[in-house]
PDB file of N, CA and C in Angstrom:
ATOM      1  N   UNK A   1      21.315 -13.926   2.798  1.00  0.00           N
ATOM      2  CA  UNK A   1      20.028 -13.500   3.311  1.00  0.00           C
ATOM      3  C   UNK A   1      18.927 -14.270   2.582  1.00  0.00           C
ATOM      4  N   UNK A   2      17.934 -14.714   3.484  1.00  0.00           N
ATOM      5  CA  UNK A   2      16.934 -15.766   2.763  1.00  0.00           C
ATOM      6  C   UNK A   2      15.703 -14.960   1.800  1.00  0.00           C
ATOM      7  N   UNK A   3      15.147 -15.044   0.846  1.00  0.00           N
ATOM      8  CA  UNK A   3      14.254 -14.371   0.364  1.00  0.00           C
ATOM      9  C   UNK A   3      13.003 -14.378   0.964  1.00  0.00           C
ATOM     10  N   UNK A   4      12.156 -13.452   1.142  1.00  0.00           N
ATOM     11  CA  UNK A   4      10.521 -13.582   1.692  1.00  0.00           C
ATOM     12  C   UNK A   4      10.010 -12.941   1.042  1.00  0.00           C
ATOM     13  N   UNK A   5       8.843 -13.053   1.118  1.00  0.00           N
ATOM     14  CA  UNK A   5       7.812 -12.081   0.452  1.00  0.00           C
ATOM     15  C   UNK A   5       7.033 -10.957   0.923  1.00  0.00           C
ATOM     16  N   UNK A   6       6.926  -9.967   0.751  1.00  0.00           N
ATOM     17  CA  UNK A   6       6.759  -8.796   1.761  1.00  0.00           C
ATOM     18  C   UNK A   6       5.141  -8.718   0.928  1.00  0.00           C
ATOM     19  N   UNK A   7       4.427  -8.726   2.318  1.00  0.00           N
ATOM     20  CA  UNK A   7       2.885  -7.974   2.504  1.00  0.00           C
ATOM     21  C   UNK A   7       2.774  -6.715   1.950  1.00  0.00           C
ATOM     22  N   UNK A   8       1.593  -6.429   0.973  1.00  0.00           N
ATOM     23  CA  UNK A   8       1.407  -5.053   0.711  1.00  0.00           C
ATOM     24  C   UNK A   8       0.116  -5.284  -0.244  1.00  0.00           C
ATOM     25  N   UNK A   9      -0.570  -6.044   0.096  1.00  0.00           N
ATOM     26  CA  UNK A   9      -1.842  -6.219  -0.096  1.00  0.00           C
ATOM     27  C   UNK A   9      -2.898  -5.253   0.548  1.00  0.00           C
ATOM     28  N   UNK A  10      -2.646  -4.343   1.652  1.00  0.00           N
ATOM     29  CA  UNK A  10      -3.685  -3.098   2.126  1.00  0.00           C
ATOM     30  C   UNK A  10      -2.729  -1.894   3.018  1.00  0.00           C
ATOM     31  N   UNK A  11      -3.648  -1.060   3.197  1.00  0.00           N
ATOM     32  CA  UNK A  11      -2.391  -0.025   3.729  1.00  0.00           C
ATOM     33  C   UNK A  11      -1.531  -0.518   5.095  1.00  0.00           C
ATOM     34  N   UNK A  12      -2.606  -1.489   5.843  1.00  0.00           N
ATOM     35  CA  UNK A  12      -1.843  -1.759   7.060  1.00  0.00           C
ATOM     36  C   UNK A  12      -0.334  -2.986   6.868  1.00  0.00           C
ATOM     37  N   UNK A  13      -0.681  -3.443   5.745  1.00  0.00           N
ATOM     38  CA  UNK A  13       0.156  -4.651   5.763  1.00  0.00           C
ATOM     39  C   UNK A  13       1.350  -3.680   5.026  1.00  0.00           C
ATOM     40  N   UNK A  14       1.318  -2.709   4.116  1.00  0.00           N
ATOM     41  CA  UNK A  14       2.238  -1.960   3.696  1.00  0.00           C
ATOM     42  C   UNK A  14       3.199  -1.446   4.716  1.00  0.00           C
ATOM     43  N   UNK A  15       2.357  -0.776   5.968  1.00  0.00           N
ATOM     44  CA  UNK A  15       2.967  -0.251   7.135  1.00  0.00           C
ATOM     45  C   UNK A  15       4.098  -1.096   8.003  1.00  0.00           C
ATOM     46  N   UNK A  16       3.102  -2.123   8.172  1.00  0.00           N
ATOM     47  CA  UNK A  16       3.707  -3.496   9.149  1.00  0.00           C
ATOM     48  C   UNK A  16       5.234  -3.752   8.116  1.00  0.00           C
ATOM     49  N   UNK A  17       4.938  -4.076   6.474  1.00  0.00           N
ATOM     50  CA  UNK A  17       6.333  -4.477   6.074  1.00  0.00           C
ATOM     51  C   UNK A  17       7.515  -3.027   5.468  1.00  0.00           C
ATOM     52  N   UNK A  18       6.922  -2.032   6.157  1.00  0.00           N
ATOM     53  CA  UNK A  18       7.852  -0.632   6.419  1.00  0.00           C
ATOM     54  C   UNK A  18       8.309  -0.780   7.415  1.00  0.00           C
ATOM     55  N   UNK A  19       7.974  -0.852   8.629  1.00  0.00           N
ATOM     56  CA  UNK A  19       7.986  -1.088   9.966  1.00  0.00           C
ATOM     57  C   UNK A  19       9.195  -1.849  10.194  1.00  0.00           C
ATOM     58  N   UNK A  20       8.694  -3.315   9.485  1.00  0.00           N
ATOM     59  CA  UNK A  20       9.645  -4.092   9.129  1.00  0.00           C
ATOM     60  C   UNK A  20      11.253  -3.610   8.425  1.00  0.00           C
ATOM     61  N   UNK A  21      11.611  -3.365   7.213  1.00  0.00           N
ATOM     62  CA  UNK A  21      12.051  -2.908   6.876  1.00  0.00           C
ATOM     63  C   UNK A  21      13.075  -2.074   7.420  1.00  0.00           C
ATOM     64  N   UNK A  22      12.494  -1.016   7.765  1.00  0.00           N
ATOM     65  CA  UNK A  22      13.080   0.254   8.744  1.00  0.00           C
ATOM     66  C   UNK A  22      13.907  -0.703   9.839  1.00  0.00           C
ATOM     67  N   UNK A  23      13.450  -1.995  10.819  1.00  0.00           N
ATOM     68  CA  UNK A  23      14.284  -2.873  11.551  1.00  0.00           C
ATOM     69  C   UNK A  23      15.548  -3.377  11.273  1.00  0.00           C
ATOM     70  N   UNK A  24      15.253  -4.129   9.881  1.00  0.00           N
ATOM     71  CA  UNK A  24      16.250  -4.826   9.333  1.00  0.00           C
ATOM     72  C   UNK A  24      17.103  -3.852   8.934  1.00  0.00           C
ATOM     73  N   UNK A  25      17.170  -2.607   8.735  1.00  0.00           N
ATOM     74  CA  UNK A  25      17.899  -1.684   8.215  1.00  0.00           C
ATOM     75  C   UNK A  25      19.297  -1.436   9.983  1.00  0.00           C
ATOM     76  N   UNK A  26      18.084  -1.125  10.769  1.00  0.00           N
ATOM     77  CA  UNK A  26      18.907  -0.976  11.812  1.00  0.00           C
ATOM     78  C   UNK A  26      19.844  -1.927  12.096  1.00  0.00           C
ATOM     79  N   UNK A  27      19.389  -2.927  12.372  1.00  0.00           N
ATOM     80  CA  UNK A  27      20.096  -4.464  12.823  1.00  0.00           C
ATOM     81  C   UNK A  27      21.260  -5.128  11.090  1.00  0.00           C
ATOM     82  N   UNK A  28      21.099  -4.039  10.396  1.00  0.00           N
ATOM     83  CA  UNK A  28      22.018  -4.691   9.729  1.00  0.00           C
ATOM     84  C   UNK A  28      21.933  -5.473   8.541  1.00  0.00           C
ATOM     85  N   UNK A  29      20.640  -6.307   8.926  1.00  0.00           N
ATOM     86  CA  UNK A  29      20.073  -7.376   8.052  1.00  0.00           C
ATOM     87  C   UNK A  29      20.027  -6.882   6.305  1.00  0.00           C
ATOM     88  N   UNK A  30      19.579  -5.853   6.357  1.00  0.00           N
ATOM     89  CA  UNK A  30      19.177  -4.903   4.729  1.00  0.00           C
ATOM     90  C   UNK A  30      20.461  -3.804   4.340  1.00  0.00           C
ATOM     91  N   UNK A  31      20.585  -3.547   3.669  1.00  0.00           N
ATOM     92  CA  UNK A  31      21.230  -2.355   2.814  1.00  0.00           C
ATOM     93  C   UNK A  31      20.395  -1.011   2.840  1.00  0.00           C
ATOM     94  N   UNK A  32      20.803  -0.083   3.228  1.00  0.00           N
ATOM     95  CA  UNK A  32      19.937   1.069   2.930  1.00  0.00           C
ATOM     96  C   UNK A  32      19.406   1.629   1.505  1.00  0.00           C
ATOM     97  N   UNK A  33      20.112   1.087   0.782  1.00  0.00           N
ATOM     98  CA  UNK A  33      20.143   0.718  -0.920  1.00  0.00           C
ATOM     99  C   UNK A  33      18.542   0.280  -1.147  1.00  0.00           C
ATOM    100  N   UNK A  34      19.290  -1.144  -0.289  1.00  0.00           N
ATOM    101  CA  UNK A  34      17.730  -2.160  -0.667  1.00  0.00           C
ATOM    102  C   UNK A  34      16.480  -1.550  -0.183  1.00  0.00           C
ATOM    103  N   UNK A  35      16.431  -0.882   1.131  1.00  0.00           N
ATOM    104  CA  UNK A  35      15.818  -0.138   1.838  1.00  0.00           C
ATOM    105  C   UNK A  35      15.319   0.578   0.842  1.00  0.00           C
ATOM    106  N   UNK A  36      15.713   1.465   0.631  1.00  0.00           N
ATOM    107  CA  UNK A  36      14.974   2.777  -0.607  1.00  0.00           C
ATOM    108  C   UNK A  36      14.659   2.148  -1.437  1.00  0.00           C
ATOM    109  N   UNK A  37      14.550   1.016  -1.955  1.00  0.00           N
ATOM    110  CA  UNK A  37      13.745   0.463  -3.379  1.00  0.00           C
ATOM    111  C   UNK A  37      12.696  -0.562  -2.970  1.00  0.00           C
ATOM    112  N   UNK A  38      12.695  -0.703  -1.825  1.00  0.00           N
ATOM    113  CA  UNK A  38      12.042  -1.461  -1.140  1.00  0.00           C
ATOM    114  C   UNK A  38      10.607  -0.316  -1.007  1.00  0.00           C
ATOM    115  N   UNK A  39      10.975   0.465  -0.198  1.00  0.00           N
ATOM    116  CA  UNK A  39      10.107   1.797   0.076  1.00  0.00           C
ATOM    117  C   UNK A  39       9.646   2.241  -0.906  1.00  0.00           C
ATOM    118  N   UNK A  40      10.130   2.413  -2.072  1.00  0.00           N
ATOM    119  CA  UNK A  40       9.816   3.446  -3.110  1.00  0.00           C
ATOM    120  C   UNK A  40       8.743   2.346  -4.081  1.00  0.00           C
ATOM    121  N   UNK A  41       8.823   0.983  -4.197  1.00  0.00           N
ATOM    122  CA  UNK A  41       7.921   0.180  -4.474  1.00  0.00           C
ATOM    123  C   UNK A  41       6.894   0.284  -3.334  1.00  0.00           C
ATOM    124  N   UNK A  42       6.708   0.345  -2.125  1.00  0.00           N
ATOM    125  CA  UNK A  42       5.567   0.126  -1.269  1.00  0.00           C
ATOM    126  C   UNK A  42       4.911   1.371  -1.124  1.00  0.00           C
ATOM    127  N   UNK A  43       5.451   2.807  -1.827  1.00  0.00           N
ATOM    128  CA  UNK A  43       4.972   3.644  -1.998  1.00  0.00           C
ATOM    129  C   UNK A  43       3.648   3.694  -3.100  1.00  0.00           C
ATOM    130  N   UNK A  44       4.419   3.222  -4.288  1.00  0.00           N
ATOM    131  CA  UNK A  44       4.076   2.908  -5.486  1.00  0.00           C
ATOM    132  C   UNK A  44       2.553   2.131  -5.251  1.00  0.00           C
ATOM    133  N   UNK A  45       2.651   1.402  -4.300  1.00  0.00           N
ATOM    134  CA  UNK A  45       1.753   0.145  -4.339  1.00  0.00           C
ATOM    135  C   UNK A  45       0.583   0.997  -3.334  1.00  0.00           C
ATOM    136  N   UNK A  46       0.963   1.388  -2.691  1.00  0.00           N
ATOM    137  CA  UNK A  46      -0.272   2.726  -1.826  1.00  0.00           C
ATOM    138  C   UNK A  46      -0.479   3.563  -2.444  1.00  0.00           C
ATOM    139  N   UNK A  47      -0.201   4.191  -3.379  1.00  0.00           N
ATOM    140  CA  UNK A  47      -0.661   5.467  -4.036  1.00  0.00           C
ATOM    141  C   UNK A  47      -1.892   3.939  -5.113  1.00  0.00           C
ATOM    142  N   UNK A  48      -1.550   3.027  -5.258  1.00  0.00           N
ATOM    143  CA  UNK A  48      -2.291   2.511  -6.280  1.00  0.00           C
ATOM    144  C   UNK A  48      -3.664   1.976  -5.649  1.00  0.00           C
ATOM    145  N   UNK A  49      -3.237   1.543  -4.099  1.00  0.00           N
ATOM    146  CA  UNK A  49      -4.253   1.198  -3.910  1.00  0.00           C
ATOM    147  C   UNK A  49      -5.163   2.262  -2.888  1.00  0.00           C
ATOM    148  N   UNK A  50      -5.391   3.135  -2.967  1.00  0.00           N
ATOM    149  CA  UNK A  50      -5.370   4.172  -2.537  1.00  0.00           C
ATOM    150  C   UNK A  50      -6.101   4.974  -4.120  1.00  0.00           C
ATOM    151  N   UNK A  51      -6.027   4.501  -4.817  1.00  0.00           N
ATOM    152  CA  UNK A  51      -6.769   5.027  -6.353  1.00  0.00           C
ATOM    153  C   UNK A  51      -8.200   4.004  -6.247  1.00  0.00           C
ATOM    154  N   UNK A  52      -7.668   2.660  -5.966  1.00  0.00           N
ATOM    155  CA  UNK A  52      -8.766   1.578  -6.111  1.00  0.00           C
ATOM    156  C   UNK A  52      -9.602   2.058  -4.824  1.00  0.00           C
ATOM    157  N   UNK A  53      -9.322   2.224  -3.867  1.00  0.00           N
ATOM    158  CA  UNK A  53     -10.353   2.525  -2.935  1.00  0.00           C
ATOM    159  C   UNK A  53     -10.925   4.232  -3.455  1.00  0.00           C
ATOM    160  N   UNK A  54     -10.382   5.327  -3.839  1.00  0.00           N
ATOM    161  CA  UNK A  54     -11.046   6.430  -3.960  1.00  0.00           C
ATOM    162  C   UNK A  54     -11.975   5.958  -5.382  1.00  0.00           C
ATOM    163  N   UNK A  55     -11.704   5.175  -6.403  1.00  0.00           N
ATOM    164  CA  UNK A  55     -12.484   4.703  -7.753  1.00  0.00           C
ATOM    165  C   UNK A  55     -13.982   3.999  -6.771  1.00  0.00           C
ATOM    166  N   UNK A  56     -13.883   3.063  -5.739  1.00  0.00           N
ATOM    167  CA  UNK A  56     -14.679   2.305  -5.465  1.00  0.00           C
ATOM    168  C   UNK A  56     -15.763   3.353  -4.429  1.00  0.00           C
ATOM    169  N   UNK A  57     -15.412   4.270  -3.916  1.00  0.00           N
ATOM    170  CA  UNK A  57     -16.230   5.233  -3.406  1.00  0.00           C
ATOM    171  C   UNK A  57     -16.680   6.150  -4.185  1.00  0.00           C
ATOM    172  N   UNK A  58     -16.010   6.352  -5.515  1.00  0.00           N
ATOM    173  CA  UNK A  58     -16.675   7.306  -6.581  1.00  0.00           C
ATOM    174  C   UNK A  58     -17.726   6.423  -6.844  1.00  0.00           C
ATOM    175  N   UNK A  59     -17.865   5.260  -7.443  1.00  0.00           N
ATOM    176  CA  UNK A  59     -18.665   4.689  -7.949  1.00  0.00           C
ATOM    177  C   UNK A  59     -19.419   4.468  -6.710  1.00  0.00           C
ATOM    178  N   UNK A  60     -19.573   4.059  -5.718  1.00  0.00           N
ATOM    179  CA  UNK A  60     -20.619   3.966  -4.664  1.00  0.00           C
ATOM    180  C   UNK A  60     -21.227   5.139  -4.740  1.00  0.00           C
ATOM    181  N   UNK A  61     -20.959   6.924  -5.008  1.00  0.00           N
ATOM    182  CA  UNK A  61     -21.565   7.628  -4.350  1.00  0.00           C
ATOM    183  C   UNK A  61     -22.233   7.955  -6.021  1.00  0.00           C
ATOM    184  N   UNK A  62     -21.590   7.878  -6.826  1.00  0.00           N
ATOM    185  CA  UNK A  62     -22.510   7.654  -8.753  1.00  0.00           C
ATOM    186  C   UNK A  62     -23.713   6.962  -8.323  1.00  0.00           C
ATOM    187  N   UNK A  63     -23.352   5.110  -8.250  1.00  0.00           N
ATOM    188  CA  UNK A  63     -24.987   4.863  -7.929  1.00  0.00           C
ATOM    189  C   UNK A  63     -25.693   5.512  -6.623  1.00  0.00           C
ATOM    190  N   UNK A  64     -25.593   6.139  -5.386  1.00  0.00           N
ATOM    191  CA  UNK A  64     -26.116   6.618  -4.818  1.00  0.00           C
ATOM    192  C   UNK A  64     -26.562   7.995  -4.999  1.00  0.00           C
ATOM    193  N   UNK A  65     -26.237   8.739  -5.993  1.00  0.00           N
ATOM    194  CA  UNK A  65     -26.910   9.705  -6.861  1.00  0.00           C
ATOM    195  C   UNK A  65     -27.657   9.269  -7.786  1.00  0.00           C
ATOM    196  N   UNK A  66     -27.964   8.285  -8.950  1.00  0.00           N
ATOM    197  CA  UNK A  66     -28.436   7.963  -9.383  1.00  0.00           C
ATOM    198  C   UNK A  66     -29.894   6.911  -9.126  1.00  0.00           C
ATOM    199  N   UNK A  67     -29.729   6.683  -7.990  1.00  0.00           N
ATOM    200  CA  UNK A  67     -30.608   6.011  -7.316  1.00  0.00           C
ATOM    201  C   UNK A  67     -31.813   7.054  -6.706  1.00  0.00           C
ATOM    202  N   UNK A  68     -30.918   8.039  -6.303  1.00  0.00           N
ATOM    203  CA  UNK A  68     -31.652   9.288  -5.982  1.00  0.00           C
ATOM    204  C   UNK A  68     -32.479   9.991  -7.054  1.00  0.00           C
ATOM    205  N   UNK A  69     -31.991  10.262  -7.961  1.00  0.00           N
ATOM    206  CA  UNK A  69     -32.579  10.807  -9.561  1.00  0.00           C
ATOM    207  C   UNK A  69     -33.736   9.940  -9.565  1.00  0.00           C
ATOM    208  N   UNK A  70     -33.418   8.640  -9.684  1.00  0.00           N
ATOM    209  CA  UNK A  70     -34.035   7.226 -10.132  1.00  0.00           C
ATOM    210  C   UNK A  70     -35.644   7.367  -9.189  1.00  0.00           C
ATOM    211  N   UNK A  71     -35.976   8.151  -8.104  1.00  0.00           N
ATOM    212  CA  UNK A  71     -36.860   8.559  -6.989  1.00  0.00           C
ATOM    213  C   UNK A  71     -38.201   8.880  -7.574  1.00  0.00           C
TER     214      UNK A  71
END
């Protein structure tokens, strides 16, 4: 089996290479093995980025309180 590099740079590309995944599982191509560690990393990687986006709206709505004070 050839190596690639699996997308998981935003939630949709996480989905698309689940999506993925879940295929190759059917057709044979993957191990259900590989499958679950596959998943359990792209989990990993959404709960993280999924922190970076709730951090980046905390801080948007900090300076937008503070801007308000700032009045």
């Amino acid at each position: 089996m050839a190596k690639r590099a699996l997308r998981a740079n935003n939630p949709a590309a996480v989905r698309a290479t689940l999506v993925k995944v879940a295929n190759e599982v059917r057709t044979g191509e993957l191990l259900p093995q590989q499958a679950n560690a596959i998943t359990a990393c792209m989990n990993a990687i959404l709960a993280s980025i999924r922190i970076d986006e709730q951090e980046a709206k905390i801080a948007q709505l900090e300076k937008m309180l503070l801007d308000k004070i700032a009045e």
